[in-house]
N, C-alpha and C. Protein backbone atom coordinates (compact mmCIF):
# COMPACT_ATOMS: atom_id res chain seq x y z
N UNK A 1 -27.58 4.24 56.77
CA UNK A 1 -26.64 3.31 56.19
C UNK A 1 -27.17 2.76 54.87
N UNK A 2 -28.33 2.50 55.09
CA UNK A 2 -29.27 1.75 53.76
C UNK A 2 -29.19 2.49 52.39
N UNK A 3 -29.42 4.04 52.92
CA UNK A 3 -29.67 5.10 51.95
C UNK A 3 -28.01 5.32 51.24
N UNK A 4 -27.06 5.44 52.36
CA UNK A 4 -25.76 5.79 51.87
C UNK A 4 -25.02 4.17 50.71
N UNK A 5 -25.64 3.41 50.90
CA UNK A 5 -25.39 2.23 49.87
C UNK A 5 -25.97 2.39 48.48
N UNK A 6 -27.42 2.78 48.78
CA UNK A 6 -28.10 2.65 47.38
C UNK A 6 -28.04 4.20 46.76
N UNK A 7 -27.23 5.19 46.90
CA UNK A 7 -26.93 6.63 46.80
C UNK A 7 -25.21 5.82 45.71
N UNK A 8 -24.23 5.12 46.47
CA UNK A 8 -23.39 4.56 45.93
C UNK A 8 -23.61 3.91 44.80
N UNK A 9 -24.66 2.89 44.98
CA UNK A 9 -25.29 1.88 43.91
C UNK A 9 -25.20 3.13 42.68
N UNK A 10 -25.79 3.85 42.64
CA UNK A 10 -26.47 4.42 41.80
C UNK A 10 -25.52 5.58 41.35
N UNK A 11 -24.72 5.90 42.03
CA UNK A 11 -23.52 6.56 41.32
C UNK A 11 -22.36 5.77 40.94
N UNK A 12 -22.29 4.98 40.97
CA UNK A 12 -21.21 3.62 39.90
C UNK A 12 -22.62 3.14 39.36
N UNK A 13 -23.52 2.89 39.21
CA UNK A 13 -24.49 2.81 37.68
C UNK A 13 -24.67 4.30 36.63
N UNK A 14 -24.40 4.99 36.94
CA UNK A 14 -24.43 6.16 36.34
C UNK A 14 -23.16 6.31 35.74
N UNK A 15 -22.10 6.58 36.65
CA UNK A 15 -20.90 5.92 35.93
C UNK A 15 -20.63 5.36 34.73
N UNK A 16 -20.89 4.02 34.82
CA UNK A 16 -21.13 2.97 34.26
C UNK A 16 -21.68 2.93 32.86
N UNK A 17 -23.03 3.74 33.01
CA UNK A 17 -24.14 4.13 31.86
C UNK A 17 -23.27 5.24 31.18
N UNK A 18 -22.53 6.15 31.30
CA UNK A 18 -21.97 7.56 30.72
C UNK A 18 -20.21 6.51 29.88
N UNK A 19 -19.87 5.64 30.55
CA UNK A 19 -19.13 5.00 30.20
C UNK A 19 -18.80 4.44 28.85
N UNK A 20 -20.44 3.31 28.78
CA UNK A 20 -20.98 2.61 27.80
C UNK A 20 -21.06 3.89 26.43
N UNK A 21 -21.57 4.45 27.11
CA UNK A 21 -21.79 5.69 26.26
C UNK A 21 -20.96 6.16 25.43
N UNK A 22 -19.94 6.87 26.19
CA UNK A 22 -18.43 7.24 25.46
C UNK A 22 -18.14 6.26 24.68
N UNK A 23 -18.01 4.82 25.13
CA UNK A 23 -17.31 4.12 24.05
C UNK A 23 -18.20 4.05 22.97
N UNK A 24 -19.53 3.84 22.94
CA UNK A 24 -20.57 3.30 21.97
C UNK A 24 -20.15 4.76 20.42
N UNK A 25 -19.85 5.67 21.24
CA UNK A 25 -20.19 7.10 20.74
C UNK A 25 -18.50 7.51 20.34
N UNK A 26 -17.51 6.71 20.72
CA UNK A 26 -16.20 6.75 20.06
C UNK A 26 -16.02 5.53 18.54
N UNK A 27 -16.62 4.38 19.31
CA UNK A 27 -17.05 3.54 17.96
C UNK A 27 -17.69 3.73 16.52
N UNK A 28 -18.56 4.56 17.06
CA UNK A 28 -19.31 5.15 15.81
C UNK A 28 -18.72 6.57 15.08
N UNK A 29 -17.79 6.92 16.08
CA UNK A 29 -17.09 8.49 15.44
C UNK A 29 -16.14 7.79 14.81
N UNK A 30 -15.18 6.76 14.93
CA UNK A 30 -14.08 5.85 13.94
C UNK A 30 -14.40 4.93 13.15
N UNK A 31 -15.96 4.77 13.16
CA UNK A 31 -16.61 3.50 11.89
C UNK A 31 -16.84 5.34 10.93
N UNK A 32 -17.28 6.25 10.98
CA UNK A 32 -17.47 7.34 10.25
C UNK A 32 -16.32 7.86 9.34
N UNK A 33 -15.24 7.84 10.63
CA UNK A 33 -14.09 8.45 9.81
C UNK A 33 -13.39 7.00 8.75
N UNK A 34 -13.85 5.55 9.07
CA UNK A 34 -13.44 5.03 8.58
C UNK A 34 -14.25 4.73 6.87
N UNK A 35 -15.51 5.01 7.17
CA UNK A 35 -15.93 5.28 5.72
C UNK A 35 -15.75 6.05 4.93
N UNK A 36 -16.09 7.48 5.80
CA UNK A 36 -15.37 8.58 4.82
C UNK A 36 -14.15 8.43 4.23
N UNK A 37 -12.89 7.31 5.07
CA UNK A 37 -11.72 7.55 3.93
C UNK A 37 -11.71 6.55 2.78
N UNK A 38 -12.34 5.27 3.06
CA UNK A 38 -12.39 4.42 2.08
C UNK A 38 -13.25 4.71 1.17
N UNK A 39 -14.15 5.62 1.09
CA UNK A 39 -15.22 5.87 0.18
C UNK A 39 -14.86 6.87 -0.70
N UNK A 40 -14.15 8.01 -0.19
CA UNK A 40 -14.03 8.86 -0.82
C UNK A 40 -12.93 8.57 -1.97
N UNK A 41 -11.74 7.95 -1.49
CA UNK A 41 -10.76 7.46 -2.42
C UNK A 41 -11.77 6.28 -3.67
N UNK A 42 -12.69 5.36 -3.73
CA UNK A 42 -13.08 4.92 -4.89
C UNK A 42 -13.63 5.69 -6.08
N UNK A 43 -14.28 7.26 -5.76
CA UNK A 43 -14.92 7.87 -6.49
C UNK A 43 -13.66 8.65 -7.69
N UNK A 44 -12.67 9.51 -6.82
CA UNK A 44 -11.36 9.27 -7.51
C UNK A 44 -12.29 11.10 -8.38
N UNK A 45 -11.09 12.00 -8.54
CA UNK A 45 -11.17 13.14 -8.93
C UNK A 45 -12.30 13.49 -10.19
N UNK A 46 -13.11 13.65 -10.33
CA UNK A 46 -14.12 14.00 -11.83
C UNK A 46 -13.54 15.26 -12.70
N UNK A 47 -12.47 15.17 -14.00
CA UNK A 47 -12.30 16.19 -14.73
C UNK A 47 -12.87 15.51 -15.97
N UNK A 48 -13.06 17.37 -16.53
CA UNK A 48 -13.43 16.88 -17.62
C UNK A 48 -12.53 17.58 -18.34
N UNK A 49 -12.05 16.92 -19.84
CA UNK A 49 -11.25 17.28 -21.02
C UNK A 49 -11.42 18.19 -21.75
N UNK A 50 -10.55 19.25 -21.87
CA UNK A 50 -10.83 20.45 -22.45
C UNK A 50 -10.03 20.06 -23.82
N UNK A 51 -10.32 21.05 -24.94
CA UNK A 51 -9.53 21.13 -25.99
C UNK A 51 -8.41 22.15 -26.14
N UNK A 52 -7.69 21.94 -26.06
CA UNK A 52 -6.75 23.39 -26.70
C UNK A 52 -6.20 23.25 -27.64
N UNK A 53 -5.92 24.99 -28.02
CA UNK A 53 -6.32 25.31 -29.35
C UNK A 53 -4.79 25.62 -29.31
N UNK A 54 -4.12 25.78 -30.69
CA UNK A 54 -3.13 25.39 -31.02
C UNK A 54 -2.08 26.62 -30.58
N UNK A 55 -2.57 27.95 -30.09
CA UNK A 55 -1.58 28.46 -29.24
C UNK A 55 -1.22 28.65 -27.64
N UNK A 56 -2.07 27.75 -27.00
CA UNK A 56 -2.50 27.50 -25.66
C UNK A 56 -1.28 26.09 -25.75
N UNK A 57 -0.27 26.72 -24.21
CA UNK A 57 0.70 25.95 -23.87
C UNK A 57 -0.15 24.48 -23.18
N UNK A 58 0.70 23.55 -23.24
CA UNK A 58 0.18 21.94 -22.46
C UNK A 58 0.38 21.97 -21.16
N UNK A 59 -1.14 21.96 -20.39
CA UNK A 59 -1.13 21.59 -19.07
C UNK A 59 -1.18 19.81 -18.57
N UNK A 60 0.04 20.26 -17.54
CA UNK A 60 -0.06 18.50 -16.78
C UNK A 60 -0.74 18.44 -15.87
N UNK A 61 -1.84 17.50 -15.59
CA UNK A 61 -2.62 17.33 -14.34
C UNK A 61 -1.59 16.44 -13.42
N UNK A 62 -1.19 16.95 -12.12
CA UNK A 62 -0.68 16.01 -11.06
C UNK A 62 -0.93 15.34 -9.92
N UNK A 63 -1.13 14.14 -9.58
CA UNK A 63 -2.26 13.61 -8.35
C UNK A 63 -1.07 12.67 -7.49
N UNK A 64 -1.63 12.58 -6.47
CA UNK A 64 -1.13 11.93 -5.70
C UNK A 64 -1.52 10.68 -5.35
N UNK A 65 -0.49 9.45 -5.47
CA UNK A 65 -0.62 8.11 -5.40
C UNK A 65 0.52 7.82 -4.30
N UNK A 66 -0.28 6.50 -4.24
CA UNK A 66 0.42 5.46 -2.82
C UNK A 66 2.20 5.70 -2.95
N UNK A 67 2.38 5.61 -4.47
CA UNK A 67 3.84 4.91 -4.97
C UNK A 67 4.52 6.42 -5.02
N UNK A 68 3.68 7.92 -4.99
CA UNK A 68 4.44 8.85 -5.39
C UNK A 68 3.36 9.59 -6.27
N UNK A 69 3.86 10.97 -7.16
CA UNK A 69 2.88 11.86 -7.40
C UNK A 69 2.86 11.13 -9.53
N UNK A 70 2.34 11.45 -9.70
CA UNK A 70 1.67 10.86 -11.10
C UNK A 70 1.15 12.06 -11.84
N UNK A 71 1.66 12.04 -12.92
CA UNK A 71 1.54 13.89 -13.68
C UNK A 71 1.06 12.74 -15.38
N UNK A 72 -0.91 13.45 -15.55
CA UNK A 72 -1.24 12.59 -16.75
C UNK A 72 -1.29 13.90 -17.80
């Protein structure tokens, strides 16, 4: 009887411990995805300016914003 209690004990602590776990380990997978999106949007696209030469047609760069797409 003694043994079949502390056999129980110890499988709802195990439980318990794998539990803590998952959540600790879901918390930290949505603090990740939550940096990666706020971080990546401040750095914002790196081009650099080309010249063209006077028979080379005009290219529009087009990006996407909150309000809709934006062509500079």
């Amino acid at each position: 009887m003694f043994m079949q209690v502390m056999i129980g004990m110890m499988l709802v602590l195990t439980a318990g411990i794998v539990a803590v776990m998952t959540a600790i380990a879901g918390l930290m997978l949505g603090a990740a995805a939550l940096v990666m999106r706020f971080a990546a949007g401040r750095q914002g696209p790196r081009r650099t300016a080309r010249e063209q030469g006077p028979g080379e047609p005009v290219t529009l760069e087009a990006r996407r914003t909150p309000r809709g797409w934006t062509v500079e």
